[in-house]
Protein backbone atom coordinates (compact mmCIF):
# COMPACT_ATOMS: atom_id res chain seq x y z
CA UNK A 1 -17.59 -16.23 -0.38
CA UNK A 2 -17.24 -16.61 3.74
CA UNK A 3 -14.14 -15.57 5.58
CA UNK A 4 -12.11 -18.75 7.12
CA UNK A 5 -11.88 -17.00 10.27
CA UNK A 6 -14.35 -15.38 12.80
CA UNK A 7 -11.83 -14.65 15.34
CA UNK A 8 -9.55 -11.39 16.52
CA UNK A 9 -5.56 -10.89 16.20
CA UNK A 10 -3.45 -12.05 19.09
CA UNK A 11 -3.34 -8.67 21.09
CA UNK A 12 0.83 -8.84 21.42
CA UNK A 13 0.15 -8.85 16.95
CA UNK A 14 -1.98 -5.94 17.79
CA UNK A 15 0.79 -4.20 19.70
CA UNK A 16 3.36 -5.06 16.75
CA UNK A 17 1.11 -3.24 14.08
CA UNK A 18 0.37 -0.56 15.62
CA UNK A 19 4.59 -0.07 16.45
CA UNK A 20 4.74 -0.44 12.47
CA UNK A 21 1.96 2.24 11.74
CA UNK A 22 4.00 4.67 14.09
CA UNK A 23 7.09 3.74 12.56
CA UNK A 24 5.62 4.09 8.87
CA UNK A 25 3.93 8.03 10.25
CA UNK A 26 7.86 8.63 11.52
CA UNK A 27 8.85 8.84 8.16
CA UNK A 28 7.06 11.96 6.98
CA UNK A 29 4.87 10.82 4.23
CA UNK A 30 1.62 12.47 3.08
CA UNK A 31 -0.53 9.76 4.21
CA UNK A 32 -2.87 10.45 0.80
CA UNK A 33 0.71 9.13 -1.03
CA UNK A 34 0.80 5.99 1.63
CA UNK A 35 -3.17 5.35 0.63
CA UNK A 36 -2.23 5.38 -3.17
CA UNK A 37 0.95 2.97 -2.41
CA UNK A 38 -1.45 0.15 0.24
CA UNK A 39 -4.22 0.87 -2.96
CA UNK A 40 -1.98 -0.08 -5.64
CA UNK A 41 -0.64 -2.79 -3.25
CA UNK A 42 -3.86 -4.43 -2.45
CA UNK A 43 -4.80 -3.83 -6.33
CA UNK A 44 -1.89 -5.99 -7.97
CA UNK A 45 -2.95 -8.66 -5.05
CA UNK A 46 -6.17 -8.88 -5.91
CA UNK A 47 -7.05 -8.06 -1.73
CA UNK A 48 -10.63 -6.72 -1.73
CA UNK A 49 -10.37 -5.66 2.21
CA UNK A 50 -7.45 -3.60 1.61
CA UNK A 51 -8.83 -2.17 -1.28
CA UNK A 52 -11.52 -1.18 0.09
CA UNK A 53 -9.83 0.13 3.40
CA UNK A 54 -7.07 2.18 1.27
CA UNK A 55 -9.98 4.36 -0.76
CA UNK A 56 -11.48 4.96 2.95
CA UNK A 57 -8.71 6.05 4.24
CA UNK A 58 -7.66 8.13 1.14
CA UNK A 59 -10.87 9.74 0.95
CA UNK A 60 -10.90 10.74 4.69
CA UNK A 61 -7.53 12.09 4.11
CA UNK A 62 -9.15 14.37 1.39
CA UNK A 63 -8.12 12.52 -2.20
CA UNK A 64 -10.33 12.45 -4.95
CA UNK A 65 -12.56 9.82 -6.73
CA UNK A 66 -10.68 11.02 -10.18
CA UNK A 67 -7.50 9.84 -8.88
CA UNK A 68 -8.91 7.38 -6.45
CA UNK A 69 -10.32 5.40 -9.86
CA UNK A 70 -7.22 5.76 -11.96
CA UNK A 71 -4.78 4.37 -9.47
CA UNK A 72 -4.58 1.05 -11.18
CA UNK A 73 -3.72 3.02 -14.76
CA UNK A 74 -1.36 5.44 -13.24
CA UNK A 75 1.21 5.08 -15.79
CA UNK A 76 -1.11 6.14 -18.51
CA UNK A 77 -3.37 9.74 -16.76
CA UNK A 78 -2.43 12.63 -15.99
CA UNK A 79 -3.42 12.25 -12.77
CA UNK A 80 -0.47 11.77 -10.75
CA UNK A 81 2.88 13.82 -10.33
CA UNK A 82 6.48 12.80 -10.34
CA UNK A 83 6.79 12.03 -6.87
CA UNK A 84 3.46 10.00 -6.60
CA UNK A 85 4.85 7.89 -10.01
CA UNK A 86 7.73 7.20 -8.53
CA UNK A 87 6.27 5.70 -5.33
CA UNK A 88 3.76 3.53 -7.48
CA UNK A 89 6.55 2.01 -9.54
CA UNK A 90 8.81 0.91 -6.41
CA UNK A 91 5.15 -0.25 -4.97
CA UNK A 92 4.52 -2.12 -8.13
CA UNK A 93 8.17 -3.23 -8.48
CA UNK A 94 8.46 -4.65 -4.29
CA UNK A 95 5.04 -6.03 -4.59
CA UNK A 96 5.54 -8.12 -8.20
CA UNK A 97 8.21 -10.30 -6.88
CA UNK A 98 6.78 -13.48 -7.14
CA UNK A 99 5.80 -12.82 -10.88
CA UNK A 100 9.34 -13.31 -11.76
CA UNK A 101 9.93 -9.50 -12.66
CA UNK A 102 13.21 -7.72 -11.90
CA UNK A 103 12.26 -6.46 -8.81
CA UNK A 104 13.37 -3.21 -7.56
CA UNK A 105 16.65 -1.85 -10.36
CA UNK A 106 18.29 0.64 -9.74
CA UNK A 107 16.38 2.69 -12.09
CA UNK A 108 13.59 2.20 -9.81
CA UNK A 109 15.23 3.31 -6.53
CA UNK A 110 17.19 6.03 -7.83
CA UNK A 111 13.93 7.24 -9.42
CA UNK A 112 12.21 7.00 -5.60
CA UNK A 113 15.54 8.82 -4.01
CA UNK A 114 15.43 11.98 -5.84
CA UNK A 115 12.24 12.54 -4.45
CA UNK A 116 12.14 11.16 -0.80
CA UNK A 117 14.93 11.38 1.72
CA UNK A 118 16.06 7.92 3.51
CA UNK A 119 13.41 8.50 6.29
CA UNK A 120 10.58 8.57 3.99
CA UNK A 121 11.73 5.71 1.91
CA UNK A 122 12.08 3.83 5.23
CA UNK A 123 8.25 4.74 5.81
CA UNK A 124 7.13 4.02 2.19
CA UNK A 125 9.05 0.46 1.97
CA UNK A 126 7.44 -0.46 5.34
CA UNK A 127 4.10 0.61 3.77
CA UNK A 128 4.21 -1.90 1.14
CA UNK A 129 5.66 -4.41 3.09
CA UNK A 130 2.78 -4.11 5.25
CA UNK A 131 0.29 -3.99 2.97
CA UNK A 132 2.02 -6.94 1.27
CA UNK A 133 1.81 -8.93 5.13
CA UNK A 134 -2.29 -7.79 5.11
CA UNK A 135 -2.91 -8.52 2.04
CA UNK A 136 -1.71 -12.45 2.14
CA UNK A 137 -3.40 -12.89 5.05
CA UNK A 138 -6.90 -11.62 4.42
CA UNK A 139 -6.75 -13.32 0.92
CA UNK A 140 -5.82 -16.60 3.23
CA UNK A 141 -8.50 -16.39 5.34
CA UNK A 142 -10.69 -14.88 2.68
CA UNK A 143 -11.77 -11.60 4.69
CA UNK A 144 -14.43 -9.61 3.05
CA UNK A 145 -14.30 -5.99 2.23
CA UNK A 146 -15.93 -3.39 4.39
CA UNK A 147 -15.77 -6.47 7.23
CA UNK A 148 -12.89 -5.67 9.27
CA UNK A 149 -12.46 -1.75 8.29
């Protein structure tokens, strides 16, 4: 498979990411916690450049292959603590929309609130937005892992 596009972003869409990255590192997040949340992300939409960019990034921030590989199974290892569940299942839940699920309940978000504050929420429901925006357009265009990262 060959990506559709050889070209750059539109600098002023360079600017604009880069004002969302500092707004997502405002919100106080571990960033290993924001590399499991793009991972699962880019996992559920099947986006082999974010995939592949998340587990870089995860890595240089110091997680392990154990956990790295059992991201997709979360619900079902050891692996992963209370705080780190929660974050998966609003990832999971924001991300599935178009499958016809429920979407976010309030089981969901009130299971995310008792363990981050508004700010990191903020940061974390930008994060999968974003990953959510990268991950529609590099399976568009069909961008190919390691590529672009």
């Amino acid at each position: 498979m060959e990506a559709r596009m050889k070209g750059t972003l539109d600098p002023d869409l360079g600017t604009a990411i880069q004002h969302i990255f500092k707004a997502i590192a405002a919100g106080g997040v571990d960033h290993r916690l924001l590399a499991l949340v793009h991972l699962r992300a880019s996992q559920i939409n099947g986006c082999s450049p974010c995939v592949f960019a998340s587990i870089d990034s995860a890595k240089k921030a110091g997680e392990t292959e154990e956990r790295l590989h059992n991201v997709v199974t979360w619900r079902d290892t050891p692996f992963f603590s209370d705080e780190e569940r929660a974050a998966l299942e609003l990832t999971e839940a924001a991300t599935r929309l178009q499958d016809g699920a429920a979407g976010v309940t309030d089981e969901i978000w009130d299971a995310a609130a008792d363990h981050f504050d508004e700010d990191q929420l903020s940061a974390i429901i930008l994060e999968i937005a974003t990953t959510n925006f990268f991950n529609r357009i590099n399976r568009t265009i069909r961008e190919q892992a390691g590529k672009t990262w």
